[in-house]
PDB file of N, CA and C in Angstrom:
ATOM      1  N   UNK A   1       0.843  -1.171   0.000  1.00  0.00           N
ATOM      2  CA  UNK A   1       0.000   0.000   0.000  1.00  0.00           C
ATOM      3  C   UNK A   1       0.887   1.231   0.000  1.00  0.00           C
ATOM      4  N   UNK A   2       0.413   2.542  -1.200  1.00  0.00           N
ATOM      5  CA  UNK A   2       1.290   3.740  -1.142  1.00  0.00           C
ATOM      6  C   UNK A   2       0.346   4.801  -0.426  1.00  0.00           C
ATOM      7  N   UNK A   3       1.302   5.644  -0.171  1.00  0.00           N
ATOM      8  CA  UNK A   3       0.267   6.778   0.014  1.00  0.00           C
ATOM      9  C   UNK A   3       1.384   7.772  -1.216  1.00  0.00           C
ATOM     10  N   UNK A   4       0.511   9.070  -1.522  1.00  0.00           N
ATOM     11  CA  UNK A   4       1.039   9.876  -2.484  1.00  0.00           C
ATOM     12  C   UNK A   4       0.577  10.984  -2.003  1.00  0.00           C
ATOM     13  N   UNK A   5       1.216  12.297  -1.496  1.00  0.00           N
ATOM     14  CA  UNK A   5       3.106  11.707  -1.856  1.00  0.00           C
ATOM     15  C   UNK A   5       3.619  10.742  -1.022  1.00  0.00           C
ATOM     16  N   UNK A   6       4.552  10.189  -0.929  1.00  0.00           N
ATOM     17  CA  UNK A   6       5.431   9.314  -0.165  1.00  0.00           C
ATOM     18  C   UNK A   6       6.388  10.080   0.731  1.00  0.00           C
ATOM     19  N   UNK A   7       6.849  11.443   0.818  1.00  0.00           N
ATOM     20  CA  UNK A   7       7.530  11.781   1.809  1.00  0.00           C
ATOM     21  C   UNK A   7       6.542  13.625   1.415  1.00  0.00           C
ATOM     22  N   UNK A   8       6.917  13.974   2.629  1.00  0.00           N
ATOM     23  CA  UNK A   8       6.593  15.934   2.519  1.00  0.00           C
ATOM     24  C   UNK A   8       7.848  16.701   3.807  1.00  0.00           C
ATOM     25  N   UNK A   9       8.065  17.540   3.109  1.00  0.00           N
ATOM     26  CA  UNK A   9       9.091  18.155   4.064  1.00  0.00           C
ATOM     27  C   UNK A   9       8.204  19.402   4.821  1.00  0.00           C
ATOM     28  N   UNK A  10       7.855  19.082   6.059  1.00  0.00           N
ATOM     29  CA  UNK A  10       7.443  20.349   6.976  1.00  0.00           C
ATOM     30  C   UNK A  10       8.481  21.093   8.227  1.00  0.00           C
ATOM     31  N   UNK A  11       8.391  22.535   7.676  1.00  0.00           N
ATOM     32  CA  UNK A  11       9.077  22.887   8.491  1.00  0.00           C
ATOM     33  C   UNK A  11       8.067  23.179  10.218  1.00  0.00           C
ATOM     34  N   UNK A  12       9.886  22.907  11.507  1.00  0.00           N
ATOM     35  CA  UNK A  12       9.408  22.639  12.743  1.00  0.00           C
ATOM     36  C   UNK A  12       8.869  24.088  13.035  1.00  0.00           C
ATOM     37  N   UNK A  13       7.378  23.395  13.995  1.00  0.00           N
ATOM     38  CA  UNK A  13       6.882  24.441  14.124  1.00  0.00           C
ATOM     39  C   UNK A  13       5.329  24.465  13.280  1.00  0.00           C
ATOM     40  N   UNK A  14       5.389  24.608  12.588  1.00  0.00           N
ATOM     41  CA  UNK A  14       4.119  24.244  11.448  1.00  0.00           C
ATOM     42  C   UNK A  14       3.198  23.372  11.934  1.00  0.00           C
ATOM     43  N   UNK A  15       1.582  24.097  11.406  1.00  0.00           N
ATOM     44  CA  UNK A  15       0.539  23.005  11.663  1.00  0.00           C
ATOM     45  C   UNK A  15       0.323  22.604  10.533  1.00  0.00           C
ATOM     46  N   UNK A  16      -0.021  21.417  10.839  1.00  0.00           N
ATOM     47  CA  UNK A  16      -0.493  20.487   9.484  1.00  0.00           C
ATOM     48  C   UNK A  16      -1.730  19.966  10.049  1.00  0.00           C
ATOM     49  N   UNK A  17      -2.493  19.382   8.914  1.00  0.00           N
ATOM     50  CA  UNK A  17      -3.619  18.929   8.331  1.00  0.00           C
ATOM     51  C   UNK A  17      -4.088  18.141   7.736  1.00  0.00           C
ATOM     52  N   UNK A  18      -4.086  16.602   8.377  1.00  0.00           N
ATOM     53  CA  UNK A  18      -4.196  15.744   6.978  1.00  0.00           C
ATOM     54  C   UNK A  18      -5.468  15.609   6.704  1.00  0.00           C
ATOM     55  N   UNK A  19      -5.664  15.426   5.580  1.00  0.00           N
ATOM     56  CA  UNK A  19      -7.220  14.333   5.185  1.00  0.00           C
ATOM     57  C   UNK A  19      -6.886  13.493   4.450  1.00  0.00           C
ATOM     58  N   UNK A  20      -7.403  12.232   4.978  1.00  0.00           N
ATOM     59  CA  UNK A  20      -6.887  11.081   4.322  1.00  0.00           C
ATOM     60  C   UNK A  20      -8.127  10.223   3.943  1.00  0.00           C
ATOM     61  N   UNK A  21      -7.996   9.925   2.642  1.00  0.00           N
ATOM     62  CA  UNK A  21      -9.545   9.450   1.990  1.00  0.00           C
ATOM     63  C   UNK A  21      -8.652   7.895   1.335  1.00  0.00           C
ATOM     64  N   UNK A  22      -9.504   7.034   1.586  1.00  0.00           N
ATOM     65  CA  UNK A  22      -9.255   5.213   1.155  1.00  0.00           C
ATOM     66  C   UNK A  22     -10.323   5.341  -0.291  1.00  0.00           C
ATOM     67  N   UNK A  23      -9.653   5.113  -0.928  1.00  0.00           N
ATOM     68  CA  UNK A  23     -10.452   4.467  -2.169  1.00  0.00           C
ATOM     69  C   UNK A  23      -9.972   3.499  -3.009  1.00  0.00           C
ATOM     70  N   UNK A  24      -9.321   2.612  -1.823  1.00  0.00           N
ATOM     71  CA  UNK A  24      -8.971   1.368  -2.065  1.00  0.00           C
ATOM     72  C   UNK A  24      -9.730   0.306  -2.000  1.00  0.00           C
ATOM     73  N   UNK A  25      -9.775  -1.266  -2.009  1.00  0.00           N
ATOM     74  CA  UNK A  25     -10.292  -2.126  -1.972  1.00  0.00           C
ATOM     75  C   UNK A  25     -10.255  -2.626  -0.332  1.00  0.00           C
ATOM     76  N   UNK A  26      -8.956  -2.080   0.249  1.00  0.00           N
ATOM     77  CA  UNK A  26      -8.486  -2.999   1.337  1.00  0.00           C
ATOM     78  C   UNK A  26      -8.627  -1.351   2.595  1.00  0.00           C
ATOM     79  N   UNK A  27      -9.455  -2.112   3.842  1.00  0.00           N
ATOM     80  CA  UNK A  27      -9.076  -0.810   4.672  1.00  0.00           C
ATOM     81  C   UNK A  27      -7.508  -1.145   5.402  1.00  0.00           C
ATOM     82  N   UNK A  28      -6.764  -0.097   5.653  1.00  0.00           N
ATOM     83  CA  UNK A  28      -5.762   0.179   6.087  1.00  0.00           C
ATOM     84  C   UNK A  28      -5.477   1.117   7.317  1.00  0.00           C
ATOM     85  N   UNK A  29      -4.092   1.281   7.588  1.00  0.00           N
ATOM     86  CA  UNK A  29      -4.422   2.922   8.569  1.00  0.00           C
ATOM     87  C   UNK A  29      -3.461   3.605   8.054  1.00  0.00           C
ATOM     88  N   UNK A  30      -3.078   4.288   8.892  1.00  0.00           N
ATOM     89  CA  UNK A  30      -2.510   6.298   8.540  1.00  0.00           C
ATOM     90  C   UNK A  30      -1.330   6.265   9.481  1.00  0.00           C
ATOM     91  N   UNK A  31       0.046   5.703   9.560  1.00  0.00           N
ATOM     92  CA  UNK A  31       0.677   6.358  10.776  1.00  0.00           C
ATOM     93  C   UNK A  31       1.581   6.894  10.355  1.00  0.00           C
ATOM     94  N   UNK A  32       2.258   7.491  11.346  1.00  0.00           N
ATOM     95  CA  UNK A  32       2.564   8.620  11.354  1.00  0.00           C
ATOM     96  C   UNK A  32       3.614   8.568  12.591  1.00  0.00           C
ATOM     97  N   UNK A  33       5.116   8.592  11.982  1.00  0.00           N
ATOM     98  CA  UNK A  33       6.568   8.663  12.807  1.00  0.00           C
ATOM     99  C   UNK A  33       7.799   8.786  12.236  1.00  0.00           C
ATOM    100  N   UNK A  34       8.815   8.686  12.654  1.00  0.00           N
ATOM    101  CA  UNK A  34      10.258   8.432  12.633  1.00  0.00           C
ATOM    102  C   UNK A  34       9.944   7.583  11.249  1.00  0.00           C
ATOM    103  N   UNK A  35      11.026   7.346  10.995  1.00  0.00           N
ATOM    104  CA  UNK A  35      11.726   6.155   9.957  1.00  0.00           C
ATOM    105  C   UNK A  35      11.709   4.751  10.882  1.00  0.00           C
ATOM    106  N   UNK A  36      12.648   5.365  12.335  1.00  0.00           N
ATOM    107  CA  UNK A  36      12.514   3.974  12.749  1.00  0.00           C
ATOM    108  C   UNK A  36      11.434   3.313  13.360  1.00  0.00           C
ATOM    109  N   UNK A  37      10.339   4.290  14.243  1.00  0.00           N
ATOM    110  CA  UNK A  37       9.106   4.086  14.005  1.00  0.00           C
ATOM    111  C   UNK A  37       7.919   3.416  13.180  1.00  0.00           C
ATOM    112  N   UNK A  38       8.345   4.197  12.479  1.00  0.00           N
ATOM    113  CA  UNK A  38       7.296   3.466  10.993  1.00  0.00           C
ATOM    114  C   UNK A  38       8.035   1.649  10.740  1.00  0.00           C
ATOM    115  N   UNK A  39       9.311   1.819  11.046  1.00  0.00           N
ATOM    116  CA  UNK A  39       9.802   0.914  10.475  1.00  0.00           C
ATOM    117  C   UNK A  39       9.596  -0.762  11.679  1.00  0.00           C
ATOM    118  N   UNK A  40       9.285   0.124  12.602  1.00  0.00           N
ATOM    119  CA  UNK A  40       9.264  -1.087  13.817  1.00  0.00           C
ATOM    120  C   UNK A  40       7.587  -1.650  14.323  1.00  0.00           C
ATOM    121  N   UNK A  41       6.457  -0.234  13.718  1.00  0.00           N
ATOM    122  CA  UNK A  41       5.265  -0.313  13.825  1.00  0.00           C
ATOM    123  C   UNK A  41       4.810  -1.784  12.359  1.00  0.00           C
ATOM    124  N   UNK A  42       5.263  -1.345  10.809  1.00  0.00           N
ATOM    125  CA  UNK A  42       5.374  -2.214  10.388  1.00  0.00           C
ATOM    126  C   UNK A  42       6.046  -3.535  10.448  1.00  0.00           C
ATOM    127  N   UNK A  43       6.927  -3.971  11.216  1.00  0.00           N
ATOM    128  CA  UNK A  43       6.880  -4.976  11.254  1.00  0.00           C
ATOM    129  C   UNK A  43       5.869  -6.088  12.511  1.00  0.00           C
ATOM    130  N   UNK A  44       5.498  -5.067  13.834  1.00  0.00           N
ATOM    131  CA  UNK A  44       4.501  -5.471  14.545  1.00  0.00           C
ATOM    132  C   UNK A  44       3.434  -5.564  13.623  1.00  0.00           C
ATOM    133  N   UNK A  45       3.224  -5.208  13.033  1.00  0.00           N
ATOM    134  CA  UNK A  45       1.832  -5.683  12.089  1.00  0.00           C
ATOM    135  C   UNK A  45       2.015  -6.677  11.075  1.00  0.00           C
ATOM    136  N   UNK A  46       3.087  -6.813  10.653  1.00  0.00           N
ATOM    137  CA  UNK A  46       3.224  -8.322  10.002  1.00  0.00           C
ATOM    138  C   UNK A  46       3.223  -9.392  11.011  1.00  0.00           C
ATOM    139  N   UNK A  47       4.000  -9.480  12.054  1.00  0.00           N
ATOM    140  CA  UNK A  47       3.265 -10.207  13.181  1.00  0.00           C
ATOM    141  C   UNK A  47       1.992 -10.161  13.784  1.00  0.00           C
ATOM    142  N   UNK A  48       1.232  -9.470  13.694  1.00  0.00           N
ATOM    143  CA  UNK A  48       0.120  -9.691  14.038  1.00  0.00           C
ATOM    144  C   UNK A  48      -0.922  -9.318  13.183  1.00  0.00           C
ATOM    145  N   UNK A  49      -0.932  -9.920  12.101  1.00  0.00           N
ATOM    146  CA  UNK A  49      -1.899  -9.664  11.095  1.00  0.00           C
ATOM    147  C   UNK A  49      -3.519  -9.518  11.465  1.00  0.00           C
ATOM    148  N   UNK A  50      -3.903 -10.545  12.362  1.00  0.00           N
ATOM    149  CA  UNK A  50      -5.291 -10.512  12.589  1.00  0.00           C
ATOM    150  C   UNK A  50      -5.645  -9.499  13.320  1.00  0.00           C
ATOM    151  N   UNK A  51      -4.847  -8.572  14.251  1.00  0.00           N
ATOM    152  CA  UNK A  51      -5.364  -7.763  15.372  1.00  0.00           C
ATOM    153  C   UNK A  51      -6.310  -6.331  15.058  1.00  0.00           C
ATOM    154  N   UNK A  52      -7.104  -5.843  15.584  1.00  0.00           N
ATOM    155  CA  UNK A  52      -8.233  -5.486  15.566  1.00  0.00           C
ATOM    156  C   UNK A  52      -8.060  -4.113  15.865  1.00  0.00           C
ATOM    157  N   UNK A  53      -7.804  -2.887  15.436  1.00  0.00           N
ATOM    158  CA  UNK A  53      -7.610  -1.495  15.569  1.00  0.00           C
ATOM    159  C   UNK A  53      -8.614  -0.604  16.431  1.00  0.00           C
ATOM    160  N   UNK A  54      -8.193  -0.365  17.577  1.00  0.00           N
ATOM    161  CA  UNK A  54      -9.305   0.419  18.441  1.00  0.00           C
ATOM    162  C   UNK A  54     -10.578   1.377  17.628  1.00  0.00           C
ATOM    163  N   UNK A  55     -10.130   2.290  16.589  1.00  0.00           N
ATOM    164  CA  UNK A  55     -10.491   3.177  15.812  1.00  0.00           C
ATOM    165  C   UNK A  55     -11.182   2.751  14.299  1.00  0.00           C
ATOM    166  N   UNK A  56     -11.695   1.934  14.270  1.00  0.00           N
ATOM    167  CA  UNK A  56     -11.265   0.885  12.908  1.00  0.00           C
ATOM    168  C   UNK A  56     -12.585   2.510  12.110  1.00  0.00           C
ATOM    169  N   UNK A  57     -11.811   2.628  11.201  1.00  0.00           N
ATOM    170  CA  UNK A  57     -13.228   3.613  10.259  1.00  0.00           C
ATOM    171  C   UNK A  57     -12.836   5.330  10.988  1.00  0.00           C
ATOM    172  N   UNK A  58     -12.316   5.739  11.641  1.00  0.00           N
ATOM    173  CA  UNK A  58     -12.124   6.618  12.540  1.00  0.00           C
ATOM    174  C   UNK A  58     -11.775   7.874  11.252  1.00  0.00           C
ATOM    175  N   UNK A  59     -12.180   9.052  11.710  1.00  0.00           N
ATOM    176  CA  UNK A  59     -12.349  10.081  10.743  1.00  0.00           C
ATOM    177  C   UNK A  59     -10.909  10.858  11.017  1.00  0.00           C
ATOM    178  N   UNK A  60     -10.379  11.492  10.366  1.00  0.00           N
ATOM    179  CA  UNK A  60      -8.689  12.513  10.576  1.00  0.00           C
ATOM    180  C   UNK A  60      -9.467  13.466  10.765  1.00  0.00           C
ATOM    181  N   UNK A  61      -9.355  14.294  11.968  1.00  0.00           N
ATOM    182  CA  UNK A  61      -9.659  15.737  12.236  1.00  0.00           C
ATOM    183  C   UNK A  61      -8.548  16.965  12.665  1.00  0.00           C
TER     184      UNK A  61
END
């Protein structure tokens, strides 16, 4: 799964805003960290494929 764009440079300090719309086949989620973060959140989710997301459908505000 991509998201587009794939990276954004914000400068510190700055508010941001996402809206994030699925118009995919498959629901997914949105996170949001580090490199090594992202990188350690994905692999807990390949281990635990079946697990069940508190928020499942949850709106970005």
């Amino acid at each position: 799964m991509l998201f587009e764009p794939d990276a954004i440079q914000i400068e510190k300090g700055s508010v941001v805003r996402f809206l994030i719309g699925n118009t995919g086949a498959l629901d997914h989620e949105f996170f949001l960290g580090s490199f090594d973060e992202i990188a350690k959140h994905q692999q807990w989710m390949r281990e635990h494929p079946d697990m069940q997301h508190d928020q499942a459908k949850a709106q970005a505000h």
